[in-house]
Protein backbone atom coordinates (compact mmCIF):
# COMPACT_ATOMS: atom_id res chain seq x y z
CA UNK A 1 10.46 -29.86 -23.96
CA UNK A 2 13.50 -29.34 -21.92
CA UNK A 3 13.50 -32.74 -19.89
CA UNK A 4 14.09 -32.83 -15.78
CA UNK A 5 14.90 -36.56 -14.79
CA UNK A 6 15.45 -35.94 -11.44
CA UNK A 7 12.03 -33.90 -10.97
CA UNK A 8 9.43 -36.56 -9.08
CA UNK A 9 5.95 -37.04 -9.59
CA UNK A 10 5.32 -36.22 -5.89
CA UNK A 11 6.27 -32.67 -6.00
CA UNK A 12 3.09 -32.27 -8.50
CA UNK A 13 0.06 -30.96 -7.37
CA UNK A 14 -2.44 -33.99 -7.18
CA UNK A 15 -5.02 -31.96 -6.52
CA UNK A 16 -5.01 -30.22 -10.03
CA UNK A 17 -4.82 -33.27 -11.76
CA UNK A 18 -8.15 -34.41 -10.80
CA UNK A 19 -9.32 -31.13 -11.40
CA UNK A 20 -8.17 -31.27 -15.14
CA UNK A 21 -9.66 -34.70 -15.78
CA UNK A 22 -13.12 -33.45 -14.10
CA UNK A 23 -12.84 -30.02 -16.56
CA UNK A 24 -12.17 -32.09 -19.36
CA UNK A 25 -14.77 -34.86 -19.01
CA UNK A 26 -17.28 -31.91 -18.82
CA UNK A 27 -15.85 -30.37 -21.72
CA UNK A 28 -16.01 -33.44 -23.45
CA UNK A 29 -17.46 -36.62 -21.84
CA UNK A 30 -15.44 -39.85 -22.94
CA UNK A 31 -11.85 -37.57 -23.74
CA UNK A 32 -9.13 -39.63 -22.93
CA UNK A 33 -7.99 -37.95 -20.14
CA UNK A 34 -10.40 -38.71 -17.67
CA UNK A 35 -9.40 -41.98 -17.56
CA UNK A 36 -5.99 -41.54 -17.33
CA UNK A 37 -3.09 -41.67 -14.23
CA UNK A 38 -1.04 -38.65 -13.97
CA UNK A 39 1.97 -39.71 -15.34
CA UNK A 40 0.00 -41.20 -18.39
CA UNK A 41 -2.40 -38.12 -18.69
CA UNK A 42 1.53 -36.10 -18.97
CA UNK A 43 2.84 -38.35 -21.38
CA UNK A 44 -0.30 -37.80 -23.45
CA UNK A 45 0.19 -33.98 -23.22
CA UNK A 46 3.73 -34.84 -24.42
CA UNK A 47 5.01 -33.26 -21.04
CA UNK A 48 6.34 -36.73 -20.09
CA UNK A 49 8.83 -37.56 -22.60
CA UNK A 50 12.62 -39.73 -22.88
CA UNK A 51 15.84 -37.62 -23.97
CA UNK A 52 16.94 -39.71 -27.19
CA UNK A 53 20.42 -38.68 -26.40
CA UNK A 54 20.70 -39.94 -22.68
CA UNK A 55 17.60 -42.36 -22.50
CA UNK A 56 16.57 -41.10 -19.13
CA UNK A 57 12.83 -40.80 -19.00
CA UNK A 58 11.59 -37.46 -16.71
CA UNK A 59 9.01 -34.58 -16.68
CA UNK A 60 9.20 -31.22 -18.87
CA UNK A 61 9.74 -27.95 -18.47
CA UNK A 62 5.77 -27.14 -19.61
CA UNK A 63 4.77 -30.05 -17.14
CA UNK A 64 6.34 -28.54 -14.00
CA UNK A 65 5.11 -25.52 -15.15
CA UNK A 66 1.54 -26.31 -15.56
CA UNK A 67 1.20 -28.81 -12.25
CA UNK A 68 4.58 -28.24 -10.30
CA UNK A 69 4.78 -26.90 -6.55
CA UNK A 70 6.18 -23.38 -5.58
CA UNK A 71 9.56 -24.86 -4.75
CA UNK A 72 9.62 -26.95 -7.79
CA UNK A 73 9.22 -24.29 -9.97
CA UNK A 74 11.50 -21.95 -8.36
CA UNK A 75 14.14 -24.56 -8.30
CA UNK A 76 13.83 -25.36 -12.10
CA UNK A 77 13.35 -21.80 -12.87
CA UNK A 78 14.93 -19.44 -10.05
CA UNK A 79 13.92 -16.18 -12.23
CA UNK A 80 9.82 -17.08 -12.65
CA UNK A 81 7.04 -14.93 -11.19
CA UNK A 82 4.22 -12.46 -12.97
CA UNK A 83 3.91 -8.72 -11.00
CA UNK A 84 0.15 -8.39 -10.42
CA UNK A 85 -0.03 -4.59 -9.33
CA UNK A 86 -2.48 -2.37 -8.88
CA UNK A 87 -1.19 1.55 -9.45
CA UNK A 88 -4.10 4.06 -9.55
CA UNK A 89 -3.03 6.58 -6.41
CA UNK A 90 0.20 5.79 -4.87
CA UNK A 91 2.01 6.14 -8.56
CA UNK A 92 5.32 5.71 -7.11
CA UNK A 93 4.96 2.32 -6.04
CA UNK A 94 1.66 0.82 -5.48
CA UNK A 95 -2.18 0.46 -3.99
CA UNK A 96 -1.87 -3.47 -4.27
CA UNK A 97 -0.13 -5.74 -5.46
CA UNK A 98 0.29 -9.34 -5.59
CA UNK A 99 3.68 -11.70 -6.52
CA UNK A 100 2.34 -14.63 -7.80
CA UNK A 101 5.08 -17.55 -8.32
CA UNK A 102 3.04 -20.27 -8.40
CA UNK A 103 2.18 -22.82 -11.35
CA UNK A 104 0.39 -21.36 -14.51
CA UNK A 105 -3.20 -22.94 -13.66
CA UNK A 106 -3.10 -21.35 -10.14
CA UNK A 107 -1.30 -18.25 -12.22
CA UNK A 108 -4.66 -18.03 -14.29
CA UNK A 109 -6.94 -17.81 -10.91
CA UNK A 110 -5.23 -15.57 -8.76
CA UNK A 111 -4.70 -12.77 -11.89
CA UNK A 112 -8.16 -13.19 -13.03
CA UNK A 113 -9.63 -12.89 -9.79
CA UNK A 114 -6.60 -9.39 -9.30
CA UNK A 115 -8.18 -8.27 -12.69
CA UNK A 116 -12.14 -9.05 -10.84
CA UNK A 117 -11.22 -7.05 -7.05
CA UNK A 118 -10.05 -4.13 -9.48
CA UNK A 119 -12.11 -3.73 -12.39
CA UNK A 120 -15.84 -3.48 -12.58
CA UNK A 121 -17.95 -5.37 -14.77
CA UNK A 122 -20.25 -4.36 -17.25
CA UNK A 123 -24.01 -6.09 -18.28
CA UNK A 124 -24.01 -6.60 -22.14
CA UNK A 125 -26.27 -9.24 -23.69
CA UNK A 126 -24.72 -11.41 -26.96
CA UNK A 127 -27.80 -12.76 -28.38
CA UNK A 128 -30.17 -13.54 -25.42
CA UNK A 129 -26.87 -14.53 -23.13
CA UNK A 130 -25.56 -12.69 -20.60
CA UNK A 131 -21.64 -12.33 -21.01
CA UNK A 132 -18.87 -11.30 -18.88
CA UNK A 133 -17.25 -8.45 -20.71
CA UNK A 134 -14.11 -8.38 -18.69
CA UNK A 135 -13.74 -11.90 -18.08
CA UNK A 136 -14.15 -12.16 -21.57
CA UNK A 137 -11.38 -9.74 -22.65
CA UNK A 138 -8.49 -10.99 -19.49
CA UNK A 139 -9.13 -14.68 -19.96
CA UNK A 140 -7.68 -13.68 -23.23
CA UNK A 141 -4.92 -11.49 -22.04
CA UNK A 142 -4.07 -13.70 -19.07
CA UNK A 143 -3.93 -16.69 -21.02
CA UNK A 144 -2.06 -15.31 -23.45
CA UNK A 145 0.42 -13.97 -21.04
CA UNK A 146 1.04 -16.87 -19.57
CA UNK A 147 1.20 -19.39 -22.11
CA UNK A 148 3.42 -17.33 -25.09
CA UNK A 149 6.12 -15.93 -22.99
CA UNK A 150 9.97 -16.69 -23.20
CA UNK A 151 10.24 -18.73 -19.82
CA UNK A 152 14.02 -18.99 -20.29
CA UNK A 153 14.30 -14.98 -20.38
CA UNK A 154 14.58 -13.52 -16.52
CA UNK A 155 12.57 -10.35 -17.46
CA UNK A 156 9.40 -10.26 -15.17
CA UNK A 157 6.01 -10.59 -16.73
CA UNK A 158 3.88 -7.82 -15.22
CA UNK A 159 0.18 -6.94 -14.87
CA UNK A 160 -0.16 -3.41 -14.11
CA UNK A 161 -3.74 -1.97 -13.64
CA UNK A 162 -3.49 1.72 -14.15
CA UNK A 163 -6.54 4.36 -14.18
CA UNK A 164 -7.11 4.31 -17.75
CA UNK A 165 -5.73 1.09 -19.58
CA UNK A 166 -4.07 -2.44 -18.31
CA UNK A 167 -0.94 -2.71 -19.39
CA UNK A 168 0.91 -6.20 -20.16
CA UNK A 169 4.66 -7.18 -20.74
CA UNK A 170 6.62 -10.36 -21.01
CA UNK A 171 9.40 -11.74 -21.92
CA UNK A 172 9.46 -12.97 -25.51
CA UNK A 173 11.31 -14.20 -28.31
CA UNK A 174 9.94 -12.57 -31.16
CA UNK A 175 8.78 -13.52 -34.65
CA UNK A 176 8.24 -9.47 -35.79
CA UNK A 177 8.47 -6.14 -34.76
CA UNK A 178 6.21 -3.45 -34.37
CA UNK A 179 2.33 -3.04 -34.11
CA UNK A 180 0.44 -5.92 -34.37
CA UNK A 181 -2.73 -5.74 -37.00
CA UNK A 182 -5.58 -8.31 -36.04
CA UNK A 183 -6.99 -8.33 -39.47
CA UNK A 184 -3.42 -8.82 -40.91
CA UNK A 185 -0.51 -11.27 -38.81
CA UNK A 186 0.07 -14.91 -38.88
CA UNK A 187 -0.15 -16.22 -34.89
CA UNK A 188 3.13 -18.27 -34.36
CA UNK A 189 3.22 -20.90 -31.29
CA UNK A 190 5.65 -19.86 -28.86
CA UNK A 191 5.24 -22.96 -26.55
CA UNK A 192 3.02 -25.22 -28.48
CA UNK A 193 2.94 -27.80 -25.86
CA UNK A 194 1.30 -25.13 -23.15
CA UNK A 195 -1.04 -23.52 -25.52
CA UNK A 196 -2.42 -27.40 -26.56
CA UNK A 197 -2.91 -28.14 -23.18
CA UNK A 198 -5.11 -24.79 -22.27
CA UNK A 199 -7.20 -25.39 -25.51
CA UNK A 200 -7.84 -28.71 -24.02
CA UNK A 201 -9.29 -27.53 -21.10
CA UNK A 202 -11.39 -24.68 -22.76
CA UNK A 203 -9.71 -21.79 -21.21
CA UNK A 204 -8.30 -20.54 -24.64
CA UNK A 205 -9.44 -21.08 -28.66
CA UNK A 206 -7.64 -21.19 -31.97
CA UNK A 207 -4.53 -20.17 -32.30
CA UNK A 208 -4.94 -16.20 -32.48
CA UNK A 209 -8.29 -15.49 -31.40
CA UNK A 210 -7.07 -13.95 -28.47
CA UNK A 211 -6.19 -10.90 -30.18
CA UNK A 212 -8.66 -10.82 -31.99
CA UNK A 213 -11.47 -11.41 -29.07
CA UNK A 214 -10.14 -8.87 -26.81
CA UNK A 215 -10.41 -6.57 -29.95
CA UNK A 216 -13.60 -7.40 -30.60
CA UNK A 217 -14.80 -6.93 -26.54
CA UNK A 218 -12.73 -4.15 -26.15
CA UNK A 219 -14.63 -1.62 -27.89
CA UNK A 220 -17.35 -2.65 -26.61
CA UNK A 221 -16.43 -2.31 -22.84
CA UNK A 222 -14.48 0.65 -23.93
CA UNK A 223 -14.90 2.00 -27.02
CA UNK A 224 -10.94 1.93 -27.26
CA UNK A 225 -8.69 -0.40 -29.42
CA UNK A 226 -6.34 -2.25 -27.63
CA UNK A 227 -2.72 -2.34 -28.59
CA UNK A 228 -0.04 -5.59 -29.31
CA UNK A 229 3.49 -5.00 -29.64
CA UNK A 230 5.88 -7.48 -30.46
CA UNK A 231 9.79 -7.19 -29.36
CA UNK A 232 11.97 -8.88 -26.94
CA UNK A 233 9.83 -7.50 -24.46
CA UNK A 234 5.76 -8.22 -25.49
CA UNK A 235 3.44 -5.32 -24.78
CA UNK A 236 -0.31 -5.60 -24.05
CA UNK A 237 -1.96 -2.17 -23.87
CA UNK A 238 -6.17 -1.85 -23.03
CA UNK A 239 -7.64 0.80 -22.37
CA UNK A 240 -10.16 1.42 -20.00
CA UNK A 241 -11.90 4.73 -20.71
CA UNK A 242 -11.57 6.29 -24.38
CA UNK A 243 -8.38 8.40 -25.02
CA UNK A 244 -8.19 11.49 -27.41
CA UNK A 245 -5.46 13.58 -28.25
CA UNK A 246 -7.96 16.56 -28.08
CA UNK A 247 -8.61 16.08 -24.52
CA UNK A 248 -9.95 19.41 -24.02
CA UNK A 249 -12.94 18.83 -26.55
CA UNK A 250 -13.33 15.23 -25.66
CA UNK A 251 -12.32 14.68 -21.97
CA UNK A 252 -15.63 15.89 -20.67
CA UNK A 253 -17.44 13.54 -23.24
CA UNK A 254 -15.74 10.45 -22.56
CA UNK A 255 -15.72 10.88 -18.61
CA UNK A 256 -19.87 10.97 -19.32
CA UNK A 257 -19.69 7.92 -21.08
CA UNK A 258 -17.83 6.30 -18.93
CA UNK A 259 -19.68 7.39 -15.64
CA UNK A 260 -22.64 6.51 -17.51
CA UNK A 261 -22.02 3.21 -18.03
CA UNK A 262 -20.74 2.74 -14.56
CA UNK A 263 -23.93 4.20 -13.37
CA UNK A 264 -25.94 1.96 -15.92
CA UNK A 265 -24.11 -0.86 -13.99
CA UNK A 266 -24.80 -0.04 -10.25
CA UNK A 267 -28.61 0.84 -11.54
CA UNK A 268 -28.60 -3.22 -12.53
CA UNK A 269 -27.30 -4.49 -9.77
CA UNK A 270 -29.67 -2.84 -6.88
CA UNK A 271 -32.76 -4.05 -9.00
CA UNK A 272 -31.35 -7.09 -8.37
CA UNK A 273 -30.79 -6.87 -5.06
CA UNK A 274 -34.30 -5.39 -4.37
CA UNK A 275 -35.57 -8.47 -6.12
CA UNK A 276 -34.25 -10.81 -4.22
CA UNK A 277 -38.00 -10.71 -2.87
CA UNK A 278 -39.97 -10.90 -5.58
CA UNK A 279 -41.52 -7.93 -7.13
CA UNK A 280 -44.29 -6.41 -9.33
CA UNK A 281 -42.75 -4.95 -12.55
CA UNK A 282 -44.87 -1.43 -11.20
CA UNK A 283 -42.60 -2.03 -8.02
CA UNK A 284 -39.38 -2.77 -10.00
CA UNK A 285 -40.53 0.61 -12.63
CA UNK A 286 -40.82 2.49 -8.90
CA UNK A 287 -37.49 1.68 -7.72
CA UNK A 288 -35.48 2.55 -10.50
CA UNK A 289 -37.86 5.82 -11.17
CA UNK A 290 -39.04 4.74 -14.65
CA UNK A 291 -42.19 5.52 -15.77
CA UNK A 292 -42.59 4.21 -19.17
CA UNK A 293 -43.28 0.66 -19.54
CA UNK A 294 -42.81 -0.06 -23.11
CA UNK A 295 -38.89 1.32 -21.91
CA UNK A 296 -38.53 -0.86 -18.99
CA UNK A 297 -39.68 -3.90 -20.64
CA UNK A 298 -37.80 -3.49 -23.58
CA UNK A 299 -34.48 -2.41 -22.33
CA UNK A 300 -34.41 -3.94 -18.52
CA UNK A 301 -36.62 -6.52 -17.61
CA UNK A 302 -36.31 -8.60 -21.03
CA UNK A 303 -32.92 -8.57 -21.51
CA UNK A 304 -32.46 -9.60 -17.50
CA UNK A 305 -34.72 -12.27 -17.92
CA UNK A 306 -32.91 -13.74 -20.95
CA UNK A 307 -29.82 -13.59 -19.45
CA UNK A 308 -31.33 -16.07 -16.57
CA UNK A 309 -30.25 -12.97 -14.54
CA UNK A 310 -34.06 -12.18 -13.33
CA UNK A 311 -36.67 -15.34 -13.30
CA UNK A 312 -40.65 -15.07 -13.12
CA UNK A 313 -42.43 -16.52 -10.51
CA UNK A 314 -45.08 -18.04 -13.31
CA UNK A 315 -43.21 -18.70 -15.77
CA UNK A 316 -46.20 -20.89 -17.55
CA UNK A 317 -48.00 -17.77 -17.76
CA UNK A 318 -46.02 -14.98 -18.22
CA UNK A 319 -48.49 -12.14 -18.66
CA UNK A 320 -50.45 -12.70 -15.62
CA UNK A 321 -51.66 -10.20 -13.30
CA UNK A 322 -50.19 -12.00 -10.58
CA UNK A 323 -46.65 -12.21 -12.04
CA UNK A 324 -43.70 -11.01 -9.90
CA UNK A 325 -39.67 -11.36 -10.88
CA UNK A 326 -36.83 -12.45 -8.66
CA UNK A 327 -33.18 -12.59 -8.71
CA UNK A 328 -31.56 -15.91 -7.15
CA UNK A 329 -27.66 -13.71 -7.69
């Protein structure tokens, strides 16, 4: 809530405001911000506010961080940038990396799309839906990394993608110690004012469901629990490939399922590309070398087709002879 007078409303990036507005309105058609000038659509946020003490009128901290320049940024805080870094040969220093120093909506893009270059995806249905498994587990870590840190502390917030796990830190100021328990902790705000203003636009939930979501994905894209430590310094650890203490029983195992998966994965995606002409389901059982067509049905083509991921070129009469599949991805 810290207030800069002397910050102008020029240095802000137009550009994102319209975007917000455009996000919201589809989000929720008539919200107030749509119709709304910058400075008024700030002053809603309550990132536009007068310092009772000096009566001078200016933009907050949380504004110039959410829609501020480069330079404006760096000039209000000299110390701010998140470490995106890649680290899976080169050990001592790095395979990529990427300094990011810009505002925290650009933040958001350029580490989920770090996250997308260096981790694969993996095709799970929820329900008949097709969902993002790692976009569903770092939106939560991202956003939570960028809204809940301690912006006044210098420590650099770092991404660091590893061979087996992401690991997380920022600076914090913290309300415990120790291991966090998702079934057991009471989610405290850390900058209310930034987390209000990312629920708006739909890129996080509740307070504390970002724990608990990544939890819940996790295992699934893992079959690993995550870890949450709180101290001056927060820790996110998630791992990317099961870990066992008895790695000379297990290691073999979990390198199976893991491959597996992968291979699962790449199987998906050239049926899709082979259907980008549409196909038979014999020709589609031929590619991928299946012959049993209860199988296929069952576990491929159905759940493709519910996830809008394969459509039929009849789809008023979906058992006829005639009918061939497509991908439009």
């Amino acid at each position: 809530n810290r207030i800069y007078p002397y910050a102008d409303m020029d240095e802000l990036e137009d550009e994102l405001f319209t975007r917000v507005r455009k996000t919201v309105g589809n989000l929720r058609p008539g919200h107030l911000w749509v119709s709304m000038d910058n400075i008024d659509l700030l002053k809603s946020a309550g990132m536009y506010l007068t310092d009772q003490s000096t009566g001078k009128q200016g933009i907050t901290l949380a504004g110039i961080l959410i829609f501020g320049s480069e330079l404006m940024i760096q000039t209000a805080l000299p110390h701010y940038r998140t470490d995106a870094i890649l680290r899976r040969e080169n050990l001592d220093r790095y395979d990529d990396r990427d300094d990011v120093r810009v505002n925290l909506l650009r933040s958001y893009e350029r580490l989920m799309q770090f996250i997308a270059k260096h981790l694969n995806d993996k095709f799970y249905l929820e329900g008949d839906q097709r969902v993002s498994l790692r976009d569903k587990i770092f939106r939560e870590a991202i956003s939570n990394l960028l809204i809940h840190r301690e912006f006044s502390n210098p420590f650099p917030a770092k991404l660091l993608v590893e061979r087996n796990r992401v690991y997380i830190e920022n600076g914090n100021k913290p309300h415990g110690n120790g291991m966090i328990d998702p079934e057991n902790f009471s989610p405290y705000p850390k900058n209310p004012k930034i987390a209000k203003f990312f629920k708006e636009i739909g890129w996080v939930d509740e307070l504390g469901s970002g724990v608990r979501n990544i939890y819940k994905y996790n295992r699934i894209y893992s079959g690993a629990d995550p870890e949450f430590i709180e101290g001056d310094v927060f820790k996110t650890i998630i791992p990317l490939t099961v870990q066992d203490t008895n790695q000379d029983t297990n290691q073999d195992t979990n390198q199976d399922t893991v491959q597996d998966s992968n291979q699962d994965n790449e199987d998906i995606k050239g049926l899709l590309e082979f259907c980008r002409t549409p196909r038979t389901r014999e020709e589609m059982q031929q590619f991928m070398g299946l012959n049993n067509r209860g199988h296929f049905r069952q576990k491929i083509l159905n759940p493709l087709i519910k996830g809008d991921l394969l459509k039929m070129t009849l789809p008023d009469k979906p058992t006829s002879r005639n009918q061939k599949y497509y991908s439009n991805r």
